[in-house]
N, C-alpha and C. Protein backbone atom coordinates (compact mmCIF):
# COMPACT_ATOMS: atom_id res chain seq x y z
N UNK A 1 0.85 -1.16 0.00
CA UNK A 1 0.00 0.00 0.00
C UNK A 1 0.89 1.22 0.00
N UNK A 2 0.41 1.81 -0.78
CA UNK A 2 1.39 3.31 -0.82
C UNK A 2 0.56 4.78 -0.82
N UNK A 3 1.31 5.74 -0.53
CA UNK A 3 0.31 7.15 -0.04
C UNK A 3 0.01 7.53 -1.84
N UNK A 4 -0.82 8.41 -2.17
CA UNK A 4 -1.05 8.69 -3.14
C UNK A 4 0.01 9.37 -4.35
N UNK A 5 1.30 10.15 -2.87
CA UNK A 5 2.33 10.73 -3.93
C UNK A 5 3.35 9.82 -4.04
N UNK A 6 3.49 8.25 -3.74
CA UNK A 6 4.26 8.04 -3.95
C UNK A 6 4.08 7.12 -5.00
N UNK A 7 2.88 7.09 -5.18
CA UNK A 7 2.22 6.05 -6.32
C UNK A 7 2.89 6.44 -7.95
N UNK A 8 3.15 7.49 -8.56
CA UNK A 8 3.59 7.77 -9.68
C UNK A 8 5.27 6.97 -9.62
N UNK A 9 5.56 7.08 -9.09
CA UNK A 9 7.14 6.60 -8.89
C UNK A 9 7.00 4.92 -8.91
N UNK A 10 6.05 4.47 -7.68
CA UNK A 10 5.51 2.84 -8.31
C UNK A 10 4.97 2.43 -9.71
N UNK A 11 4.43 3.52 -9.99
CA UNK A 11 3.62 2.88 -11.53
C UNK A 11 5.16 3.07 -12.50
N UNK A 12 6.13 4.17 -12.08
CA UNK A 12 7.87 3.82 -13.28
C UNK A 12 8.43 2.55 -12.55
N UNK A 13 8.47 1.85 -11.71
CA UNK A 13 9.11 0.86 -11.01
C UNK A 13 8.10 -0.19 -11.60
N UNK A 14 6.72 -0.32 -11.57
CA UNK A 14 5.93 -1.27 -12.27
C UNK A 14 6.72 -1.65 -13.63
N UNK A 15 6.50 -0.59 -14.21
CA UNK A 15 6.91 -0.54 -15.69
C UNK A 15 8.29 -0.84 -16.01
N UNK A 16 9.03 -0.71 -15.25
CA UNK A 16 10.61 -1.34 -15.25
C UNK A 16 10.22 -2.90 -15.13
N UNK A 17 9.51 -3.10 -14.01
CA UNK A 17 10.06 -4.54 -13.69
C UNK A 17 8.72 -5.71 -14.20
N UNK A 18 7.62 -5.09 -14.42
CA UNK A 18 6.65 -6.06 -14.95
C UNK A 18 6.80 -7.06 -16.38
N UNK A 19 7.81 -6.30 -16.98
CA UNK A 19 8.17 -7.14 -18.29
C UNK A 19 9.42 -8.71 -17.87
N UNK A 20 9.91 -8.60 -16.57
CA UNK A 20 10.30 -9.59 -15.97
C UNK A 20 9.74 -10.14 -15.16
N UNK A 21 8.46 -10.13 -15.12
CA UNK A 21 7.66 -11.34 -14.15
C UNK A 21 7.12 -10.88 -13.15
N UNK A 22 7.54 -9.73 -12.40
CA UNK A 22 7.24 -8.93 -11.71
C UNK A 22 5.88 -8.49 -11.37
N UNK A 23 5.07 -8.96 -10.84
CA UNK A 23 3.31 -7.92 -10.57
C UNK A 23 3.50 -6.82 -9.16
N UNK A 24 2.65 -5.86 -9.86
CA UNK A 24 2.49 -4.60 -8.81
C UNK A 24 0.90 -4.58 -8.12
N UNK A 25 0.31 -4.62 -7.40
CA UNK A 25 -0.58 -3.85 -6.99
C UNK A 25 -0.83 -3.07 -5.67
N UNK A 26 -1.87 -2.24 -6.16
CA UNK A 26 -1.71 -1.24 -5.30
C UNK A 26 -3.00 -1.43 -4.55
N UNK A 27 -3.17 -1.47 -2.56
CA UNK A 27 -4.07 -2.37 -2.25
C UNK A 27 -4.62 -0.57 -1.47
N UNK A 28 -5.61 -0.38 -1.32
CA UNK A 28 -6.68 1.07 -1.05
C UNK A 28 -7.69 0.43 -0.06
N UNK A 29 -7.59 1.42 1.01
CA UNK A 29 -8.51 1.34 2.18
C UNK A 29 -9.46 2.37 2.36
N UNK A 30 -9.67 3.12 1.45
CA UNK A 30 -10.39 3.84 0.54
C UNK A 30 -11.67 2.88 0.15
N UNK A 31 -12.96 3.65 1.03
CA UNK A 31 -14.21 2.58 0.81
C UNK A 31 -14.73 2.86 -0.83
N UNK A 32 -14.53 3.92 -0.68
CA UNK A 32 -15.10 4.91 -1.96
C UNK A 32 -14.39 4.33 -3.85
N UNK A 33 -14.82 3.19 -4.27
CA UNK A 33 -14.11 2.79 -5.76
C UNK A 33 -14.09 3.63 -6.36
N UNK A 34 -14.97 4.62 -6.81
CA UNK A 34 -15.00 5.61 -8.04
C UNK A 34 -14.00 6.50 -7.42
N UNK A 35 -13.66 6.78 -6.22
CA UNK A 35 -12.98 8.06 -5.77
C UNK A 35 -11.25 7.40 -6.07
N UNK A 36 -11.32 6.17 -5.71
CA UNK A 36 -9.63 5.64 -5.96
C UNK A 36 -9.46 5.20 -7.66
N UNK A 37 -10.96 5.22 -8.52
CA UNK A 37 -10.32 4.51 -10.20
C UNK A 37 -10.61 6.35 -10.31
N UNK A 38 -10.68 7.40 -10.07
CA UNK A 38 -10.92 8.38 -10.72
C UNK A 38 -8.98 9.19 -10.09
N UNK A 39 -8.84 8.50 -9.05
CA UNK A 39 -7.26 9.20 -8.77
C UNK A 39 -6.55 8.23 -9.42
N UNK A 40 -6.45 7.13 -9.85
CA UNK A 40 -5.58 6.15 -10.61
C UNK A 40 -5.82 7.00 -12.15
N UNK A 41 -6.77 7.25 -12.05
CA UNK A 41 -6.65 8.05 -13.56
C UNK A 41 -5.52 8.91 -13.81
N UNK A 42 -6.10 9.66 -12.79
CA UNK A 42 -5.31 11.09 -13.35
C UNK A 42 -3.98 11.04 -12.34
N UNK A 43 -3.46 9.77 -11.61
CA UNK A 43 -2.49 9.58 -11.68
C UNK A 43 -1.53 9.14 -12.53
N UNK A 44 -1.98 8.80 -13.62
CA UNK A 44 -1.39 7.71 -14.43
C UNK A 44 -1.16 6.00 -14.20
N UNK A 45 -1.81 6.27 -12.82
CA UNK A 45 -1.78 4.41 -12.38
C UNK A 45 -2.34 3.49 -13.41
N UNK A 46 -1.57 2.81 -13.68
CA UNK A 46 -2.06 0.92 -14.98
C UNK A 46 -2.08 0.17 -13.66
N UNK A 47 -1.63 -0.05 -12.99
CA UNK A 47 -1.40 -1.36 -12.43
C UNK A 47 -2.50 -1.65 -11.49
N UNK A 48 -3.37 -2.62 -11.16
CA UNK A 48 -4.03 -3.14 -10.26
C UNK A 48 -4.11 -3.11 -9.13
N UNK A 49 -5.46 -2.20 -8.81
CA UNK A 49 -6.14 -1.64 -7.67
C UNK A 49 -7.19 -2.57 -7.34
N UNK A 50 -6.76 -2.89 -5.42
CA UNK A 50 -7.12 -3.79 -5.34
C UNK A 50 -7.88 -3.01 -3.81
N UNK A 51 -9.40 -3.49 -3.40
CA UNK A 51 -9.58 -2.90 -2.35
C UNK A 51 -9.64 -3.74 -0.96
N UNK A 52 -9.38 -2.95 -0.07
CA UNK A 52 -9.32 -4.37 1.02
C UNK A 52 -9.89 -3.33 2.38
N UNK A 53 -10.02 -4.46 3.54
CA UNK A 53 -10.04 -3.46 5.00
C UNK A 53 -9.37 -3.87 5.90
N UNK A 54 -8.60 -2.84 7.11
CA UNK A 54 -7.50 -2.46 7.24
C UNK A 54 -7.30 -3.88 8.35
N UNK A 55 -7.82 -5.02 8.77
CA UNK A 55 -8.22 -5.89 9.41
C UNK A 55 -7.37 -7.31 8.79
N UNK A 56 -7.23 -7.41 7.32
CA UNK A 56 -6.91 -8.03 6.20
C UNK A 56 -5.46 -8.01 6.45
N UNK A 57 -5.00 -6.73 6.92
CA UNK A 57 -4.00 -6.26 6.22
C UNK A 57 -2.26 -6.79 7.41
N UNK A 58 -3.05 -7.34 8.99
CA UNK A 58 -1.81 -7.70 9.65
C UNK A 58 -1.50 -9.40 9.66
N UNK A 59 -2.17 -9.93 8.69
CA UNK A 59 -1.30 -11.49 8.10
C UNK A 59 -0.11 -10.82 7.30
N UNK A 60 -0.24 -10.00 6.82
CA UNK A 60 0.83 -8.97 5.64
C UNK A 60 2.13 -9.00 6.53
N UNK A 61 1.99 -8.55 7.42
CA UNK A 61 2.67 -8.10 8.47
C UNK A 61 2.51 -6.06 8.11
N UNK A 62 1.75 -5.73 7.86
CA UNK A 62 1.70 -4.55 7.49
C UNK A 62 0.44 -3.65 9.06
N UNK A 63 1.49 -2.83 9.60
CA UNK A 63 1.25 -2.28 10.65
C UNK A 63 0.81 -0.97 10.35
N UNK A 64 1.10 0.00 9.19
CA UNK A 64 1.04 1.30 9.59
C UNK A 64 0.41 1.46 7.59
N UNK A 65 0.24 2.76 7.55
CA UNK A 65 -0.02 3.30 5.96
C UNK A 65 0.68 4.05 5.80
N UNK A 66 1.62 4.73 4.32
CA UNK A 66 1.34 3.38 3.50
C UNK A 66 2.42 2.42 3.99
N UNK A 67 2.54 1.29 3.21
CA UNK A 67 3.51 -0.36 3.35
C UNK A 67 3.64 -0.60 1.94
N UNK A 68 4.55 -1.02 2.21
CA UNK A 68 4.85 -2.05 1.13
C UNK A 68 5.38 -3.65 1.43
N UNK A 69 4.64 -4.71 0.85
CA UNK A 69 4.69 -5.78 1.08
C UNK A 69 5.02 -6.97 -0.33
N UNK A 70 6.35 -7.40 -0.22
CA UNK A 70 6.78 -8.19 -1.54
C UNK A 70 6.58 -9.52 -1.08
N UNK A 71 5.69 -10.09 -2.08
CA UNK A 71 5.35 -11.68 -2.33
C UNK A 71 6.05 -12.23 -3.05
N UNK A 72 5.89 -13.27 -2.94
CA UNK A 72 7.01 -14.35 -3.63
C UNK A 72 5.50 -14.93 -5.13
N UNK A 73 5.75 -15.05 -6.06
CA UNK A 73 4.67 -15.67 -6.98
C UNK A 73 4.00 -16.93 -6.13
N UNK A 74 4.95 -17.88 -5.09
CA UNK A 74 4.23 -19.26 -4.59
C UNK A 74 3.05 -18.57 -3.12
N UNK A 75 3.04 -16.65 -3.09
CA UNK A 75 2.29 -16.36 -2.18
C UNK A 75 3.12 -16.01 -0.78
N UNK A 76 4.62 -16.43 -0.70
CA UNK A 76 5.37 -16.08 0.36
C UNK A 76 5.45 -14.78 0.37
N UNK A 77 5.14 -14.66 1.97
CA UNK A 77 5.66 -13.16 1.88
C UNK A 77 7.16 -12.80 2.28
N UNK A 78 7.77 -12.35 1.86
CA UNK A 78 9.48 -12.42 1.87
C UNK A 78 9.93 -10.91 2.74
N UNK A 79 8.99 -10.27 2.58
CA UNK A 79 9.72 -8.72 3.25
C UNK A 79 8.13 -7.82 3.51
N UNK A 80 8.17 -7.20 4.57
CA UNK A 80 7.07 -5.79 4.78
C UNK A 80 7.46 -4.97 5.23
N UNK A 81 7.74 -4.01 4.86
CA UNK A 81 8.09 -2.31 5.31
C UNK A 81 7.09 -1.74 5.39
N UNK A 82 6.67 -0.88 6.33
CA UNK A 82 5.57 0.17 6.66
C UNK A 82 6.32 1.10 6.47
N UNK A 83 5.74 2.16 6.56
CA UNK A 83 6.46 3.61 6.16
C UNK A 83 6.25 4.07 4.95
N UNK A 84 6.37 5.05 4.56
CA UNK A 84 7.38 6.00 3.15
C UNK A 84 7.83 5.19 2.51
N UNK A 85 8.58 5.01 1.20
CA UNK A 85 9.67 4.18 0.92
C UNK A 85 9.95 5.09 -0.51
N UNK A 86 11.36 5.52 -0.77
CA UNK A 86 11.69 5.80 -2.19
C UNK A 86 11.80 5.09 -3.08
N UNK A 87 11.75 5.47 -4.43
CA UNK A 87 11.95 4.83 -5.85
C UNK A 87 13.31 3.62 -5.23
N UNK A 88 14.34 4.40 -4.51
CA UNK A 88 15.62 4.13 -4.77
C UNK A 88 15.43 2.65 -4.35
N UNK A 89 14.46 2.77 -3.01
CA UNK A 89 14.85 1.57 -2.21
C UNK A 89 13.86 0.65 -2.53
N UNK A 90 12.75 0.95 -3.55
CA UNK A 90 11.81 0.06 -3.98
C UNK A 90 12.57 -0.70 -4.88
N UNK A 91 13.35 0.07 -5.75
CA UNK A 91 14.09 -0.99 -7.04
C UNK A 91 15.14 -1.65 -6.37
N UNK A 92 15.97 -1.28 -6.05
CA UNK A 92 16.98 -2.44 -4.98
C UNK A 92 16.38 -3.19 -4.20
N UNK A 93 15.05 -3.05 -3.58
CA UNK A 93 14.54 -4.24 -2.87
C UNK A 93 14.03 -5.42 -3.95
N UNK A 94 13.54 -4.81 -5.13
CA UNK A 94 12.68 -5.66 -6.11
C UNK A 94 14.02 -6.05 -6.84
N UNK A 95 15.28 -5.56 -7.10
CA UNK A 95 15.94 -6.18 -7.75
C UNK A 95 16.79 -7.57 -6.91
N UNK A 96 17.27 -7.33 -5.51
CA UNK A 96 17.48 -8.35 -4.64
C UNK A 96 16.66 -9.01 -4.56
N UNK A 97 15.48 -9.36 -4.90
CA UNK A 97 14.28 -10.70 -5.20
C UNK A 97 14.54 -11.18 -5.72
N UNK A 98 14.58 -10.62 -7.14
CA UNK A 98 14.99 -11.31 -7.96
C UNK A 98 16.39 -12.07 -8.32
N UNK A 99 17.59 -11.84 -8.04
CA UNK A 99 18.07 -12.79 -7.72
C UNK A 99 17.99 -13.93 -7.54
């Protein structure tokens, strides 16, 4: 889950890494659908908005908003950061996965 300004910087990190296997989505605790597909708009968000409630969200291990939480494709969860997080440290985390 990420705050709304940091979402443009995920959707260039999507787009880097989705052509290697990579899936992004972006999970909204935001009850309101039209209010989060009308800011994915005119954010430029492609990637998959997914809605959930905030109850869901500590199997994640995800404590605070926004988080970010990397799955493994078999569903493992391998890492959760709460907080902020930059471009910088999103692509070095997603590139040490891959490995």
């Amino acid at each position: 889950m990420m705050c709304a300004r940091e979402l443009p910087e995920l959707e260039l990190i999507r787009a880097e890494f989705e052509p290697r296997g990579v899936q992004f989505v972006a999970l909204s605790l935001e009850r309101d659908a039209d209010l989060v597909r009308e800011a994915a708009k005119t954010l430029g968000i492609r990637m998959r908005v997914a809605f959930t409630k905030s109850e869901v969200l500590a199997p994640l291990g995800v404590n605070g908003v926004p988080s970010t939480v990397f799955v493994r494709a078999d569903g493992t969860i391998v890492a959760a950061a709460s907080g902020e997080r930059t471009g910088k440290f999103l692509r070095e985390r997603t590139r040490e996965l891959l490995r």
